[in-house]
C-alpha atoms as a PDB file:
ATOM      1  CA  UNK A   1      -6.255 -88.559  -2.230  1.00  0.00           C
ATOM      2  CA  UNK A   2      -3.158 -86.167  -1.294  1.00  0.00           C
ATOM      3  CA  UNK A   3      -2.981 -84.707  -4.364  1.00  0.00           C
ATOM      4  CA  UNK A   4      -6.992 -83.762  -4.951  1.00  0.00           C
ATOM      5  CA  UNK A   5      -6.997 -81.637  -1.459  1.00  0.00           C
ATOM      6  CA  UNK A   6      -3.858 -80.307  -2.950  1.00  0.00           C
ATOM      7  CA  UNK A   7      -5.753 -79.240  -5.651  1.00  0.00           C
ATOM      8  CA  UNK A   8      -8.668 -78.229  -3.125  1.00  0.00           C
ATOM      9  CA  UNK A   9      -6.723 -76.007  -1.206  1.00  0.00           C
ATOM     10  CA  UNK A  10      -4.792 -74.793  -4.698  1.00  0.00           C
ATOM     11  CA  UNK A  11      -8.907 -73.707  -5.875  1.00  0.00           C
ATOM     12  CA  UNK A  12      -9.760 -72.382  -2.553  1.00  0.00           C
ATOM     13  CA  UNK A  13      -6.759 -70.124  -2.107  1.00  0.00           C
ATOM     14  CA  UNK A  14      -7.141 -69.276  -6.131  1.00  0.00           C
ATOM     15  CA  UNK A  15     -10.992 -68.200  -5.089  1.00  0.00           C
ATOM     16  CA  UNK A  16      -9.727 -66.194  -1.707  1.00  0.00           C
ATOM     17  CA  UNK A  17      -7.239 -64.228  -4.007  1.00  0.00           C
ATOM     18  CA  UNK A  18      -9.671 -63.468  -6.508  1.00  0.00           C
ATOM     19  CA  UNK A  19     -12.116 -62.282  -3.635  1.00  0.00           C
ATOM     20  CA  UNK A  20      -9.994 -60.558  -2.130  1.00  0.00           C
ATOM     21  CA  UNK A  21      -9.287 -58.494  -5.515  1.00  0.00           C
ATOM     22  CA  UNK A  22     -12.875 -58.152  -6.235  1.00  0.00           C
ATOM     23  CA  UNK A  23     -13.255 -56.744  -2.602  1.00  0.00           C
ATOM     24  CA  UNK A  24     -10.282 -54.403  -3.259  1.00  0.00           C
ATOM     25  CA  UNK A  25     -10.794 -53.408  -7.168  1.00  0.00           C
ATOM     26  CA  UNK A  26     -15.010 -52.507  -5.682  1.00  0.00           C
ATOM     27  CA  UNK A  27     -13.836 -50.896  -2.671  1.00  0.00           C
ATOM     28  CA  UNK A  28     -11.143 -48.255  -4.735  1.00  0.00           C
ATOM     29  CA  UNK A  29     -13.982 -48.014  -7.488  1.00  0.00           C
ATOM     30  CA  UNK A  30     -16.518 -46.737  -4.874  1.00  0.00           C
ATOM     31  CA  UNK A  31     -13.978 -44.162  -3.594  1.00  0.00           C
ATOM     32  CA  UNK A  32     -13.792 -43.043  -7.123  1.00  0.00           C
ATOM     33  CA  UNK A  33     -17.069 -42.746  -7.803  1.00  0.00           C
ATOM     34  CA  UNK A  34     -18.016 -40.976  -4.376  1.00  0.00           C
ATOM     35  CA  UNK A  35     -15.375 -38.571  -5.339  1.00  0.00           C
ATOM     36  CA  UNK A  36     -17.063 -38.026  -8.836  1.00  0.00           C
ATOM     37  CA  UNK A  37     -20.323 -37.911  -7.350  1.00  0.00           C
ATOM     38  CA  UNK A  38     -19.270 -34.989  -4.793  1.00  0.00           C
ATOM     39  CA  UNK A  39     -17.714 -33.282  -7.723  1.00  0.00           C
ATOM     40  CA  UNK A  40     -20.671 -33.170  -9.550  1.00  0.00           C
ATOM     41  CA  UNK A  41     -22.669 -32.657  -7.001  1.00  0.00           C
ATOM     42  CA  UNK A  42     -19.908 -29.422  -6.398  1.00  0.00           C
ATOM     43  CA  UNK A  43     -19.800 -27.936 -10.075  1.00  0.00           C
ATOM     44  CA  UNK A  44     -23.871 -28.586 -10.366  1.00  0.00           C
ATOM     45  CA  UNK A  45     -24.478 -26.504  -6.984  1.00  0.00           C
ATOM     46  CA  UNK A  46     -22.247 -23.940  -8.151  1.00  0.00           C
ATOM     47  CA  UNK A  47     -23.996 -23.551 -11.581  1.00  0.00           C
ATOM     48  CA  UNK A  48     -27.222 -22.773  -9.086  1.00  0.00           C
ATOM     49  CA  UNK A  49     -27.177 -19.672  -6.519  1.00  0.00           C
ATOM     50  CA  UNK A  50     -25.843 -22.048  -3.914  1.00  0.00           C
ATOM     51  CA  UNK A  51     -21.903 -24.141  -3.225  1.00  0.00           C
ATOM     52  CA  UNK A  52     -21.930 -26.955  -1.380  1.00  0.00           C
ATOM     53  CA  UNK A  53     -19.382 -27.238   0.915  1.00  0.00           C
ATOM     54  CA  UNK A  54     -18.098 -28.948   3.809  1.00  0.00           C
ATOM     55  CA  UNK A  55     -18.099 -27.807   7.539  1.00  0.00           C
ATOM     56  CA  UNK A  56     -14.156 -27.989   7.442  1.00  0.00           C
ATOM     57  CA  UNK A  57     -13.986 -25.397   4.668  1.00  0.00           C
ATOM     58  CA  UNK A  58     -15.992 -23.193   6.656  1.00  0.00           C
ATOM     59  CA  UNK A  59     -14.216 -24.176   9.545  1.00  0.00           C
ATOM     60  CA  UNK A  60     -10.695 -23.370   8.139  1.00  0.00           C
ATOM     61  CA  UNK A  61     -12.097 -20.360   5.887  1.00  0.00           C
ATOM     62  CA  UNK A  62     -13.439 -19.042   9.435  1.00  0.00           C
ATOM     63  CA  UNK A  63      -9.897 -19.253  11.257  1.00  0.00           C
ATOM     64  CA  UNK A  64      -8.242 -17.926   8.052  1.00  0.00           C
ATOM     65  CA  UNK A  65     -10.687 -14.652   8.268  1.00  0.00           C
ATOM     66  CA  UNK A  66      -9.935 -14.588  11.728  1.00  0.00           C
ATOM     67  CA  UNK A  67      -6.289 -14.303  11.379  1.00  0.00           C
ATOM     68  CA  UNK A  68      -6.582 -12.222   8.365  1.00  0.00           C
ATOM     69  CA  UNK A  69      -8.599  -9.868  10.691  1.00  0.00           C
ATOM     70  CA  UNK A  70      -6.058  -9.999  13.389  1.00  0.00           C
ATOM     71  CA  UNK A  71      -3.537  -9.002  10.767  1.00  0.00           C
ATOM     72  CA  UNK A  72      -5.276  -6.382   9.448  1.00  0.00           C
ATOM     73  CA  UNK A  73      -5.809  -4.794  13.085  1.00  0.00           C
ATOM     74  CA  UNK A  74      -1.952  -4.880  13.895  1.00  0.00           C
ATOM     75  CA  UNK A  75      -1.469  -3.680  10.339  1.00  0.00           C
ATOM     76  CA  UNK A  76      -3.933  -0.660  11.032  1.00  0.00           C
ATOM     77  CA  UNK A  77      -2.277   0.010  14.637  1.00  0.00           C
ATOM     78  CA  UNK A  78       0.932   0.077  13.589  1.00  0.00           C
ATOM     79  CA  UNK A  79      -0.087   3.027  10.423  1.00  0.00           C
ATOM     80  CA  UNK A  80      -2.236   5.006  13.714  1.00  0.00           C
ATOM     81  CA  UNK A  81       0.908   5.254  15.107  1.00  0.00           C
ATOM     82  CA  UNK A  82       2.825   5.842  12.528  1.00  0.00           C
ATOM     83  CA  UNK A  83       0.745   8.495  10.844  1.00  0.00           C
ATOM     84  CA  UNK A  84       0.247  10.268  13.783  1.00  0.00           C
ATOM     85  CA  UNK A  85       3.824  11.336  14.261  1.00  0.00           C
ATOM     86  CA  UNK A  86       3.877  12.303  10.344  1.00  0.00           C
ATOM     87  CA  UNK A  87       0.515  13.485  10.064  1.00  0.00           C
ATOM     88  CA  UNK A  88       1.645  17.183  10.573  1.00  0.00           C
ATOM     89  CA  UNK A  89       4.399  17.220   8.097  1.00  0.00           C
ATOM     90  CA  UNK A  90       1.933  15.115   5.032  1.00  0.00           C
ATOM     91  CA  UNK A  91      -0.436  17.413   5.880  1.00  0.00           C
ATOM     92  CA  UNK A  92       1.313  20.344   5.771  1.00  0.00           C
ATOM     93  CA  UNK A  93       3.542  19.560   2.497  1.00  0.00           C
ATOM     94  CA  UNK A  94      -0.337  18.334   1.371  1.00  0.00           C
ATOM     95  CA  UNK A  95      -1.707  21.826   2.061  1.00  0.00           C
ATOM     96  CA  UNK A  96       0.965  23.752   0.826  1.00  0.00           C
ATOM     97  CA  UNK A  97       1.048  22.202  -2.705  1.00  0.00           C
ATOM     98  CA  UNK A  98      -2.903  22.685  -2.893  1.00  0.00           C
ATOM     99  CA  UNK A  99      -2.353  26.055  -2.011  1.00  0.00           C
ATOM    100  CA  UNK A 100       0.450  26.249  -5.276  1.00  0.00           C
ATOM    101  CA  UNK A 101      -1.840  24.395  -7.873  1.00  0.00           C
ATOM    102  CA  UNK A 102      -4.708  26.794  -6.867  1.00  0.00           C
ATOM    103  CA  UNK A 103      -3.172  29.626  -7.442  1.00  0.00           C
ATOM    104  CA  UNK A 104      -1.039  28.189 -10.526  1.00  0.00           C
ATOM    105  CA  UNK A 105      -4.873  27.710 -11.833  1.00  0.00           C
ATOM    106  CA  UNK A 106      -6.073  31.132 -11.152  1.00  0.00           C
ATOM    107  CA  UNK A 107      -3.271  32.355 -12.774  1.00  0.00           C
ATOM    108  CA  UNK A 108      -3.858  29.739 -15.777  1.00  0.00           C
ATOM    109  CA  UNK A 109      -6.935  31.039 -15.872  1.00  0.00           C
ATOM    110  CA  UNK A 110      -6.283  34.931 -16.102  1.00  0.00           C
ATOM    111  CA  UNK A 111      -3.919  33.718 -19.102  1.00  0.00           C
ATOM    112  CA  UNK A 112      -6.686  31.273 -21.013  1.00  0.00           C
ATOM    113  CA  UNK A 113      -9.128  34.187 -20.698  1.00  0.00           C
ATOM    114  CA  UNK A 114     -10.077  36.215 -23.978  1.00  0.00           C
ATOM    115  CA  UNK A 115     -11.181  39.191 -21.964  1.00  0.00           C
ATOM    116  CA  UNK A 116      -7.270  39.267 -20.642  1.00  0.00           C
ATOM    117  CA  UNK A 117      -4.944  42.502 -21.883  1.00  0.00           C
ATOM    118  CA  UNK A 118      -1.617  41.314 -22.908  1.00  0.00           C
ATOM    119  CA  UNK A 119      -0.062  43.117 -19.774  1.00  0.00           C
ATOM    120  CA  UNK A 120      -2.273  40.521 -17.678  1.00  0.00           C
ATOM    121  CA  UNK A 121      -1.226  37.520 -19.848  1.00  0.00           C
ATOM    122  CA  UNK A 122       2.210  38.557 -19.156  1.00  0.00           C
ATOM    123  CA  UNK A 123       1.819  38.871 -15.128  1.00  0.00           C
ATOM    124  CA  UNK A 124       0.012  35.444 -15.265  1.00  0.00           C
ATOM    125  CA  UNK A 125       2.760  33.793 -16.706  1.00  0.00           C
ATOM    126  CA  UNK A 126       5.763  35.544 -15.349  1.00  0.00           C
ATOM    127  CA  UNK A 127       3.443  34.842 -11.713  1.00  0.00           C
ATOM    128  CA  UNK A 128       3.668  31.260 -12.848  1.00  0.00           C
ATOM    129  CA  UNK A 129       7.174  30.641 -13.462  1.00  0.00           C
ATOM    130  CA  UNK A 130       7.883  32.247 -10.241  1.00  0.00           C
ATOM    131  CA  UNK A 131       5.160  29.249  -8.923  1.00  0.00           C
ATOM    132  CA  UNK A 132       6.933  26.519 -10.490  1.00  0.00           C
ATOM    133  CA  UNK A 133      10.629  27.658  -9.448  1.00  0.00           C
ATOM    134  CA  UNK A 134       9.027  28.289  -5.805  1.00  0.00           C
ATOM    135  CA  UNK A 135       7.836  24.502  -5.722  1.00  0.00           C
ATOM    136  CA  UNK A 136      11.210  23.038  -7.074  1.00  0.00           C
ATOM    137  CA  UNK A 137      13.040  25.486  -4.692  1.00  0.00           C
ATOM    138  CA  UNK A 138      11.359  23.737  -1.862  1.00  0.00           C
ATOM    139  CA  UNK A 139      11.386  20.512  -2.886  1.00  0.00           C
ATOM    140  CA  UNK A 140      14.830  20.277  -3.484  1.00  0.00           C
ATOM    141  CA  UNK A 141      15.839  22.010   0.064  1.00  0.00           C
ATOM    142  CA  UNK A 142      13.475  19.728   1.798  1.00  0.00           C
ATOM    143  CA  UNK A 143      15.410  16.523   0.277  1.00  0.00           C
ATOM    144  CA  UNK A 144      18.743  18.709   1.035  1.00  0.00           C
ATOM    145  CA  UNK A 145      17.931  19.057   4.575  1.00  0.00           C
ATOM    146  CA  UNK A 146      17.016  15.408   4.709  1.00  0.00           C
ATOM    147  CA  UNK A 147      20.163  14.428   3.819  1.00  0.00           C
ATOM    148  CA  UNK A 148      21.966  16.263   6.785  1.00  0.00           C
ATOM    149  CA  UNK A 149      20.115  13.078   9.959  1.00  0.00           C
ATOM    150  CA  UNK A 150      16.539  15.113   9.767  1.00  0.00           C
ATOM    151  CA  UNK A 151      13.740  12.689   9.763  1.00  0.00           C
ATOM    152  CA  UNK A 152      11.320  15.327   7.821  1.00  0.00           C
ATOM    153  CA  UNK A 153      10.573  19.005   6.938  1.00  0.00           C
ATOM    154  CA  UNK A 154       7.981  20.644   5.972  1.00  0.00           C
ATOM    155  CA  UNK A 155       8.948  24.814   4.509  1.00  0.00           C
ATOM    156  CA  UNK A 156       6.373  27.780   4.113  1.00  0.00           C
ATOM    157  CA  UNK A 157       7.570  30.140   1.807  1.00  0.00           C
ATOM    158  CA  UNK A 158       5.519  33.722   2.226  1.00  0.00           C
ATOM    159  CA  UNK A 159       6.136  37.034   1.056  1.00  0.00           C
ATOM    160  CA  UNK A 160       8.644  38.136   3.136  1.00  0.00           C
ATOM    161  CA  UNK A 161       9.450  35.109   5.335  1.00  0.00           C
ATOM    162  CA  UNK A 162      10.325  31.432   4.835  1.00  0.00           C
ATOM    163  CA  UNK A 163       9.050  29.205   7.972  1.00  0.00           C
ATOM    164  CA  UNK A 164      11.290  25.611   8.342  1.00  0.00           C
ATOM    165  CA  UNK A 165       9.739  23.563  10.936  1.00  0.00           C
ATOM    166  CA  UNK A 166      11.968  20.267  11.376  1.00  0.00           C
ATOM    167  CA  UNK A 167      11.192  16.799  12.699  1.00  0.00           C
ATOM    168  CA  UNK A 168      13.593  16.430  15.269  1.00  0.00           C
ATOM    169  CA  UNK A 169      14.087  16.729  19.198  1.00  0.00           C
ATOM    170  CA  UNK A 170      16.726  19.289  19.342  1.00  0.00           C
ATOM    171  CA  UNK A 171      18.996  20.983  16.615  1.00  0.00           C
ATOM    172  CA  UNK A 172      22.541  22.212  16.975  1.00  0.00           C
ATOM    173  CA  UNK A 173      23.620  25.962  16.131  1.00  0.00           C
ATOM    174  CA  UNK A 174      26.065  24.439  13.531  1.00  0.00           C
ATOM    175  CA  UNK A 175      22.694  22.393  12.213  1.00  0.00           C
ATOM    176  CA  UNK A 176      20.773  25.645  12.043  1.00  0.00           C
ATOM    177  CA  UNK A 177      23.808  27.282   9.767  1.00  0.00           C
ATOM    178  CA  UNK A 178      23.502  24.550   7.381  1.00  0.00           C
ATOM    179  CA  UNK A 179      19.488  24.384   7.021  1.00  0.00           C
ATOM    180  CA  UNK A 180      20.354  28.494   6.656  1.00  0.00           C
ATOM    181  CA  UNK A 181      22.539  27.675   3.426  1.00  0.00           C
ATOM    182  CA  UNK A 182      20.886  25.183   1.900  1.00  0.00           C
ATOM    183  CA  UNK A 183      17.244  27.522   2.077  1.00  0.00           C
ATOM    184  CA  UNK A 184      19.241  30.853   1.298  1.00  0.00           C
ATOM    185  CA  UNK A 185      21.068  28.987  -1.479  1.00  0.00           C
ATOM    186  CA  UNK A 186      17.989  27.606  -3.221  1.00  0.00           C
ATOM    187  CA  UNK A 187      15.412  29.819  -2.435  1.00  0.00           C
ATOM    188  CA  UNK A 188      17.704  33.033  -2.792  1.00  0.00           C
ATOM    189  CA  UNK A 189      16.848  34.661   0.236  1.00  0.00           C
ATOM    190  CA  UNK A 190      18.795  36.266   3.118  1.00  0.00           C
ATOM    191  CA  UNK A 191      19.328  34.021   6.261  1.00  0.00           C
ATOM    192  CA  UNK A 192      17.465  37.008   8.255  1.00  0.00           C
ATOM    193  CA  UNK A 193      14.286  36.143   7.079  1.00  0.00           C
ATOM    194  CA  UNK A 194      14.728  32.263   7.739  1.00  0.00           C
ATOM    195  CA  UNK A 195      13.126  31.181  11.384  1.00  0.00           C
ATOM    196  CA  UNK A 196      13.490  27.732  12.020  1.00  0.00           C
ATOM    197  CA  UNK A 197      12.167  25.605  14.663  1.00  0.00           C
ATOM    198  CA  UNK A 198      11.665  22.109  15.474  1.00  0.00           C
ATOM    199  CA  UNK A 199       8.424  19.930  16.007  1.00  0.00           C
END
């Protein structure tokens, strides 16, 4: 009698595991298949004009815009107030070398032109090099200047004056002699027709 509810209890546990197994084996196959189902469901909405999606995608895509946004506003602040202290010398420098490659043009033009004598096609080009050597002239003093603590420059170069305007609060007479050498140097020009002043 022992021994056959031994054997009971040996079937009934037996039957319990196997439920249990069943129950556990269905219940991870379900979770499977509701995952394939919403991928399907996913890649056949997105073959259509519309995605499903759920409400914490938008949710999270929502705070990620939002911070992105946020970003971009600080970002945009932060180049206001930076561009506004350099927008005079970009400008400027801007300006200046539109004002070169128009008349480099004009001059490229007179040259390209049949109707042009020789004598022209000679001015145009001689008008030119002096262009090109004016541009490098000023480049290179710019970066020159640079070097000695200024923040920027920006140098107009007219017929018979060469205007240095340099970003800084205040500039020393021995600061002055060296911007001087550096523009008389490059430029080959006399210090008397240098002005400098600061902005």
């Amino acid at each position: 009698m022992k021994t056959i509810l031994k054997r009971n209890q040996l079937v009934i546990l037996v039957i319990a595991l196997v439920l249990v197994t069943a129950g556990y084996l269905n219940y991870t196959s379900m979770n499977e298949n509701n995952e394939n189902t919403v991928m399907t469901s996913q890649i056949v909405a997105e073959l259509g004009d519309a995605t499903l999606v759920s409400s914490t995608d938008i949710e999270n895509e929502e705070v990620e815009t939002t911070q992105n946004e946020e970003i971009e506003q600080i970002d945009e602040q932060v180049l206001t107030s930076a561009t506004t202290e350099d927008t005079y010398y970009t400008s400027s420098k801007l300006e200046r070398d539109n004002m070169f490659s128009q008349l480099l043009e004009t001059y490229q033009e007179v040259y390209n032109n049949v109707n042009s004598t020789a004598e022209q096609r000679n001015t145009a080009i001689s008008e030119m090099a002096k262009i090109n050597k004016t541009k490098n002239s000023v480049m290179i003093s710019e970066n020159l200047i640079k070097t000695k603590g200024f923040e920027d420059v920006v140098i107009f170069v007219n017929t018979n004056s060469i205007s240095v305007i340099i970003k800084a609060e205040e500039i020393s007479s021995e600061q002055i002699a060296q911007v001087q050498n550096i523009i008389s140097r490059e430029l080959e020009v006399g210090a008397e027709i240098i002005h400098i002043s600061t902005k």
